[in-house]
C-alpha atoms as a PDB file:
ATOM      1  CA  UNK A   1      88.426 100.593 212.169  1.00  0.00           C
ATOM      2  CA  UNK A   2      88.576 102.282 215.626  1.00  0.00           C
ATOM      3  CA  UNK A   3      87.227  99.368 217.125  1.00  0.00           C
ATOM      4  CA  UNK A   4      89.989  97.490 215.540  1.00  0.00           C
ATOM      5  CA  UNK A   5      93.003  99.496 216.669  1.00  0.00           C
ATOM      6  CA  UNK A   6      91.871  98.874 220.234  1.00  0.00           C
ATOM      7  CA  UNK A   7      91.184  95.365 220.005  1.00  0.00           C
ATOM      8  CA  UNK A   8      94.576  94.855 218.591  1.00  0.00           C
ATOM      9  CA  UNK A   9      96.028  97.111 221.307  1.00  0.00           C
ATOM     10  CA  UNK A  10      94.384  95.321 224.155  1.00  0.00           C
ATOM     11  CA  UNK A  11      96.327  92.143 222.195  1.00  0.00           C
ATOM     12  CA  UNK A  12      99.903  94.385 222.834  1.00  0.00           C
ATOM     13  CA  UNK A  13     100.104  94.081 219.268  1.00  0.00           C
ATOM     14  CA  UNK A  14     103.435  95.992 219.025  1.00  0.00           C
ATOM     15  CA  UNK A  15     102.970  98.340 215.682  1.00  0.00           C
ATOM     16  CA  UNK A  16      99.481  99.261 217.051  1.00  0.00           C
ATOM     17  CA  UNK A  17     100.840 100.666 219.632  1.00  0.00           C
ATOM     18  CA  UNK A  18     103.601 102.184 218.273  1.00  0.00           C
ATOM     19  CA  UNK A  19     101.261 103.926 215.856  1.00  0.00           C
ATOM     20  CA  UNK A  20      99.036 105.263 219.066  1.00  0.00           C
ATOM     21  CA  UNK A  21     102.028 106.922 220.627  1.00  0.00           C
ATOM     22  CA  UNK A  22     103.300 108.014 217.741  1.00  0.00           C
ATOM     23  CA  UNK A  23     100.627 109.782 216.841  1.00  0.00           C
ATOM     24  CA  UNK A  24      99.098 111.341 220.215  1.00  0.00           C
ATOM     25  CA  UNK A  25     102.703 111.391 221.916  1.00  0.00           C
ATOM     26  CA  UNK A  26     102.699 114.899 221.276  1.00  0.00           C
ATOM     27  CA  UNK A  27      99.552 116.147 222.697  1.00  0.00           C
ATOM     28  CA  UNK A  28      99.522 113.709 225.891  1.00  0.00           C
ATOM     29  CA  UNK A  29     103.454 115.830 226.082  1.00  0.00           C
ATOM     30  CA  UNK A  30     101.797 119.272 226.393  1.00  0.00           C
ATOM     31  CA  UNK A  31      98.816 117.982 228.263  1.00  0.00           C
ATOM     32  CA  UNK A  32     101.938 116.704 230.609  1.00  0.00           C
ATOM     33  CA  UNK A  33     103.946 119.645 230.408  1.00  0.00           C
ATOM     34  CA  UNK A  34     101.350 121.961 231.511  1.00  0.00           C
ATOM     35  CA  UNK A  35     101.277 120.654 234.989  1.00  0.00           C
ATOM     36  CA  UNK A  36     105.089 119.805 235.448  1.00  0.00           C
ATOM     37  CA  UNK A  37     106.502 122.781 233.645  1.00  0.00           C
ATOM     38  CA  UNK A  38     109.646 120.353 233.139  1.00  0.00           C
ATOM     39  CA  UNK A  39     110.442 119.138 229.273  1.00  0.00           C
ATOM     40  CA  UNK A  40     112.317 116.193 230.984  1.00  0.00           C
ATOM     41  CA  UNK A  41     110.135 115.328 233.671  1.00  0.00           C
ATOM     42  CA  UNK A  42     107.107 115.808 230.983  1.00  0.00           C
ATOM     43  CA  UNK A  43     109.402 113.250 229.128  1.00  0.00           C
ATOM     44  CA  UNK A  44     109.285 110.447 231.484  1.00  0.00           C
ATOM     45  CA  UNK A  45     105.666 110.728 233.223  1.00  0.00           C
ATOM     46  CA  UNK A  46     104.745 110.676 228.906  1.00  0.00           C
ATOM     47  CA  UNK A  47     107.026 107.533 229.202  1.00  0.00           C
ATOM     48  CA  UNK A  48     105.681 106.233 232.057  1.00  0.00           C
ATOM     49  CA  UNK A  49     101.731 106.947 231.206  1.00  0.00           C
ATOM     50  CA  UNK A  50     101.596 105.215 228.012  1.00  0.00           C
ATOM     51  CA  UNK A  51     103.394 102.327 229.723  1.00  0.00           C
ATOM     52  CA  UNK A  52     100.587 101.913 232.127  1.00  0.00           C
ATOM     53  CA  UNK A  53      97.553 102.616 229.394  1.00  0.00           C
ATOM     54  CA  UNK A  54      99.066  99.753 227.333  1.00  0.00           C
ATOM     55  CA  UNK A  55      99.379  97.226 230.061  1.00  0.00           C
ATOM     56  CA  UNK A  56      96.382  98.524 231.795  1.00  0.00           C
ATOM     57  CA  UNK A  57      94.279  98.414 228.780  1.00  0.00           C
ATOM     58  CA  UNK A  58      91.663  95.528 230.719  1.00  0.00           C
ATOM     59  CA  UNK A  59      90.640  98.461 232.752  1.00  0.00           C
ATOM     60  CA  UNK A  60      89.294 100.668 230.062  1.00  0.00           C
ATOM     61  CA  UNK A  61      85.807 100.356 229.699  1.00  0.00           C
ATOM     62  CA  UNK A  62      83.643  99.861 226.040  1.00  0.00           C
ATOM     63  CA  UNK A  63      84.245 102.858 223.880  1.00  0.00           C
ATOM     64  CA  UNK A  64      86.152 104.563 220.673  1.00  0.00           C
ATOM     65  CA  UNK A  65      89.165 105.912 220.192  1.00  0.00           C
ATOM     66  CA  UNK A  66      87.444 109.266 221.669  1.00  0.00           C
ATOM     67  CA  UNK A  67      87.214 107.643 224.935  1.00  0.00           C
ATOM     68  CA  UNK A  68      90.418 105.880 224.701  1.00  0.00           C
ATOM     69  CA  UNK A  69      92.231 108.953 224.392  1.00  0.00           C
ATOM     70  CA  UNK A  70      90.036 110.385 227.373  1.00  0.00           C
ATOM     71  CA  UNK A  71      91.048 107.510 229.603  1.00  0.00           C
ATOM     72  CA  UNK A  72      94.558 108.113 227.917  1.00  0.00           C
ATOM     73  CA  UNK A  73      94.777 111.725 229.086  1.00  0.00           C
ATOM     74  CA  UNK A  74      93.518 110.845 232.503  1.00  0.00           C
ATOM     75  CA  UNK A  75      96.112 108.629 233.240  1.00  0.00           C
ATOM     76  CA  UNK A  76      98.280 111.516 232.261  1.00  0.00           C
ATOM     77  CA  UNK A  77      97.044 114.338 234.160  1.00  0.00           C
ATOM     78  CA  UNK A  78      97.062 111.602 237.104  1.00  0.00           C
ATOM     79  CA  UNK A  79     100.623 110.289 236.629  1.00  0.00           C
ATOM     80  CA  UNK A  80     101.720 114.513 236.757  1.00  0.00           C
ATOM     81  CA  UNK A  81      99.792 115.002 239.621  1.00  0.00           C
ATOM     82  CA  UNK A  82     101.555 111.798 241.250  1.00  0.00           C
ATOM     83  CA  UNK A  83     104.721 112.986 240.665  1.00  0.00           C
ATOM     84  CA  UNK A  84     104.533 116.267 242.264  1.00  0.00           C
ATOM     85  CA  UNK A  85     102.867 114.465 245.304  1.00  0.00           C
ATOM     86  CA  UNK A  86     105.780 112.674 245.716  1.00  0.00           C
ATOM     87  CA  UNK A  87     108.564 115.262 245.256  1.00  0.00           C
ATOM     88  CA  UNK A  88     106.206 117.315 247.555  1.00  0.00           C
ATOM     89  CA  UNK A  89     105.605 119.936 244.801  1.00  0.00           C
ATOM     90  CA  UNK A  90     102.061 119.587 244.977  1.00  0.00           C
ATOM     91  CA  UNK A  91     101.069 121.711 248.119  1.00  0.00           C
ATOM     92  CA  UNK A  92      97.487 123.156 247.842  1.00  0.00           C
ATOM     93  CA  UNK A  93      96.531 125.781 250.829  1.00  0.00           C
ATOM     94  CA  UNK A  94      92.365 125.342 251.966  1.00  0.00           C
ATOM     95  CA  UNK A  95      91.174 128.650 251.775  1.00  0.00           C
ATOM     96  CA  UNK A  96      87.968 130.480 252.865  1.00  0.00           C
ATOM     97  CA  UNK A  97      85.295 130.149 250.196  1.00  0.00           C
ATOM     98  CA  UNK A  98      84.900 134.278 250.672  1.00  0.00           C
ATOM     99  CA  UNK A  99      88.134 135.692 249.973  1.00  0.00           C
ATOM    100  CA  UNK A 100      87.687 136.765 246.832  1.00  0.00           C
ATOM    101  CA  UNK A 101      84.244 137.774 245.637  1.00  0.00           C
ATOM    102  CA  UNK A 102      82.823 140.472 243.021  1.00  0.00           C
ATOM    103  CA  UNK A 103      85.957 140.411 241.248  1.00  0.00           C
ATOM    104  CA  UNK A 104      85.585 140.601 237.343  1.00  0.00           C
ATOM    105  CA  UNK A 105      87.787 139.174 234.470  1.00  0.00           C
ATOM    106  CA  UNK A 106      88.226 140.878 231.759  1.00  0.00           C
ATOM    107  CA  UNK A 107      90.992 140.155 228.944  1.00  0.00           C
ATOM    108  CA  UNK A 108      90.633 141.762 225.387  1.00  0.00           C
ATOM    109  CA  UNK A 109      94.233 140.580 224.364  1.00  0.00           C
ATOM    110  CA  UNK A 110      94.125 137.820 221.058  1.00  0.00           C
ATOM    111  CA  UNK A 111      96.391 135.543 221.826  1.00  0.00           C
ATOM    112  CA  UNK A 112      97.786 132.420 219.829  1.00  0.00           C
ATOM    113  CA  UNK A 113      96.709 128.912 221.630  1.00  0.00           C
ATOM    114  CA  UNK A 114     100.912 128.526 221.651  1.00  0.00           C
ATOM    115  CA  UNK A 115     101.252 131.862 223.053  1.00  0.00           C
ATOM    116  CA  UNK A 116      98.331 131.502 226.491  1.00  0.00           C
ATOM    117  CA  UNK A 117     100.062 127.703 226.966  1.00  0.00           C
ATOM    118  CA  UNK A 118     103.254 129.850 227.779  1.00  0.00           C
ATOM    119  CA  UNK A 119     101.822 131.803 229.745  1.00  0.00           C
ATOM    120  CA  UNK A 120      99.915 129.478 231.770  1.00  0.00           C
ATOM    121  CA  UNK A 121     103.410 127.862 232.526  1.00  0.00           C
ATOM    122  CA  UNK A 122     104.621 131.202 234.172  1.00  0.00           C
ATOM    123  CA  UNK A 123     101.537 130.734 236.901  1.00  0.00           C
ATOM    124  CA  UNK A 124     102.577 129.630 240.434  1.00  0.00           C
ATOM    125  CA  UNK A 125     102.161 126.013 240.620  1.00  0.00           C
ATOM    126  CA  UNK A 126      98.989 125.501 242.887  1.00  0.00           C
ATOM    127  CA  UNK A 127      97.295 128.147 240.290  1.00  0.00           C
ATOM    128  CA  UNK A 128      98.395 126.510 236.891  1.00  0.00           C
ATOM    129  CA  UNK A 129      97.281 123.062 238.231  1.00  0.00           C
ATOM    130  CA  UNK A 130      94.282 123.577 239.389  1.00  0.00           C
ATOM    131  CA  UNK A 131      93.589 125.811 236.543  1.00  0.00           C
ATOM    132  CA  UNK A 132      94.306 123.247 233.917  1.00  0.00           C
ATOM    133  CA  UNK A 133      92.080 121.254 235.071  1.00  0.00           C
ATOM    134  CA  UNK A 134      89.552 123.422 235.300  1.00  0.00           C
ATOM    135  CA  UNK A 135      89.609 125.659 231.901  1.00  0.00           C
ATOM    136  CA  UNK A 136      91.798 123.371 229.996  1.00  0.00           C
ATOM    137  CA  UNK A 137      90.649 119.833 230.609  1.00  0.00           C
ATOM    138  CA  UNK A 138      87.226 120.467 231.528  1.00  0.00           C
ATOM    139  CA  UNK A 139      87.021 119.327 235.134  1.00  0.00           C
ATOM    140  CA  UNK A 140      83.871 120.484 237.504  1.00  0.00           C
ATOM    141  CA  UNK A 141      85.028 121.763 240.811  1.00  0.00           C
ATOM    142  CA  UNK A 142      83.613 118.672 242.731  1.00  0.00           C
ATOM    143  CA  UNK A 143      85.862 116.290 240.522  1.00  0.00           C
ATOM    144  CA  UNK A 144      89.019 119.130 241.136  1.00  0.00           C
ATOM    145  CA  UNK A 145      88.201 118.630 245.222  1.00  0.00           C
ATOM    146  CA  UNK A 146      88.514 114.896 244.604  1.00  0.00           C
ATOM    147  CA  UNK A 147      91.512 114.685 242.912  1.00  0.00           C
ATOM    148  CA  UNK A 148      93.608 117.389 244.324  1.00  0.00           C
ATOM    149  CA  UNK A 149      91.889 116.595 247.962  1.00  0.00           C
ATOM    150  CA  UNK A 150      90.647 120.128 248.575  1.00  0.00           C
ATOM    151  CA  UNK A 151      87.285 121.700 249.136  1.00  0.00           C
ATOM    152  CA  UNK A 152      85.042 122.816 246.095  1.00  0.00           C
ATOM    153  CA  UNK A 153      85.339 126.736 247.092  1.00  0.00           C
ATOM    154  CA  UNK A 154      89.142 125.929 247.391  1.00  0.00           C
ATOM    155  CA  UNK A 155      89.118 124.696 243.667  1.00  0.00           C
ATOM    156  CA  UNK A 156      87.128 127.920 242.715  1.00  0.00           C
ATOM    157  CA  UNK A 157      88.862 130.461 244.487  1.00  0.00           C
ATOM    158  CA  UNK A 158      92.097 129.081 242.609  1.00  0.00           C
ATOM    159  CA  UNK A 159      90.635 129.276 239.264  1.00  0.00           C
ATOM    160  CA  UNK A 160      89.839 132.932 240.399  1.00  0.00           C
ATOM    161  CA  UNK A 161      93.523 133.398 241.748  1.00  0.00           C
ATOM    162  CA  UNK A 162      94.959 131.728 238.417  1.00  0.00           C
ATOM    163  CA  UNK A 163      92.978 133.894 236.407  1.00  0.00           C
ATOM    164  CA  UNK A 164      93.614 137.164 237.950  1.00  0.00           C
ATOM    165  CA  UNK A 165      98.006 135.869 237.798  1.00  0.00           C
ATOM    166  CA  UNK A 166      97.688 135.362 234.264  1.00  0.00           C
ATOM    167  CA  UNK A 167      95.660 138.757 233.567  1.00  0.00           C
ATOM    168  CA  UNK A 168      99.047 140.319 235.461  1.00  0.00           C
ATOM    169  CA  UNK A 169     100.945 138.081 233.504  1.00  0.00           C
ATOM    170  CA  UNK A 170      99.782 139.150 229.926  1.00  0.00           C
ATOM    171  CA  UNK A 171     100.072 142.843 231.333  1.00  0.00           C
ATOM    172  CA  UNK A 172     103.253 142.327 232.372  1.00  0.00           C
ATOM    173  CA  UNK A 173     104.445 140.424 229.163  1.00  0.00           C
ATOM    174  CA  UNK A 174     102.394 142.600 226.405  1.00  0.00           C
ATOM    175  CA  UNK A 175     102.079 145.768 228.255  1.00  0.00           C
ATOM    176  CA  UNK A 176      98.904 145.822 227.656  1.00  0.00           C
ATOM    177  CA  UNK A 177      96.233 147.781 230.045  1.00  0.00           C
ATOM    178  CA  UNK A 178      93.617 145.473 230.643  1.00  0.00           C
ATOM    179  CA  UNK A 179      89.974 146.801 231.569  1.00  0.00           C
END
């Protein structure tokens, strides 16, 4: 069956691939919207993504729908990322690998999944992008330094940074004292 869908998507059979964005339109949207923090620009780089995965399909290598929708979301992440390159949004600072050491996280708040995405969209850009990647998507550091072009101890320290914004964040928003 998942074989099949693919096959006839790599064959731009038309309701095959109306069915795929149909059904994972909405999750490639908030995958999108969490690095543009724009519904309209979210919009058109969803738009413009599933574009290129269904004429790019040649490229994607042996694999399930699992890995089709991993390729899927990579082109997405990567079209975002592309976008704020070019409208010069995407401006990431090299910092010192020790600026921030010994400093400890701690966030006893339950939040809803709904509730932490909307409050990862109030992070300063550099943070929230680098963050998503990182704790949302799954992304090392090393592959973080690649894409974004920045150093490893860059990648970390923002994860740090983003993590320490949202704990001010949550305070801020739920007046909560945090430990």
């Amino acid at each position: 069956m998942e074989q099949d869908i693919i096959n006839k998507l790599r064959k731009k059979d038309h309701k095959v691939q109306e069915y795929f964005y149909k059904t994972y339109a909405k999750s490639m949207f908030y995958t999108i919207y969490r690095y543009l923090n724009n519904e309209e620009d979210a919009a058109e780089v969803l738009n413009d993504g599933f574009y290129k995965v269904f004429s790019q399909l040649d490229k994607f290598k042996k694999g399930g729908i699992t890995e089709l929708l991993s390729w899927t979301k990579r082109i997405m992440i990567n079209e975002s990322l592309q976008l704020l390159r070019r409208r010069k949004e995407l401006k990431l600072v090299e910092l010192n690998g020790n600026e921030i050491k010994n400093t400890t996280i701690d966030c006893n708040i339950d939040l809803e999944t709904k509730e932490l995405f909307n409050l990862i969209t109030k992070l300063p850009s550099k943070y929230r992008i680098v963050f998503n990647l990182y704790v949302v998507e799954g992304y090392n550091h090393k592959d973080i330094s690649e894409m974004m072009n920045i150093s490893e101890s860059t990648s970390r320290s923002y994860v740090l940074r983003a993590r320490l914004k949202l704990q001010e964040i949550i305070k801020y928003t739920y007046n909560h004292e945090l430990k």
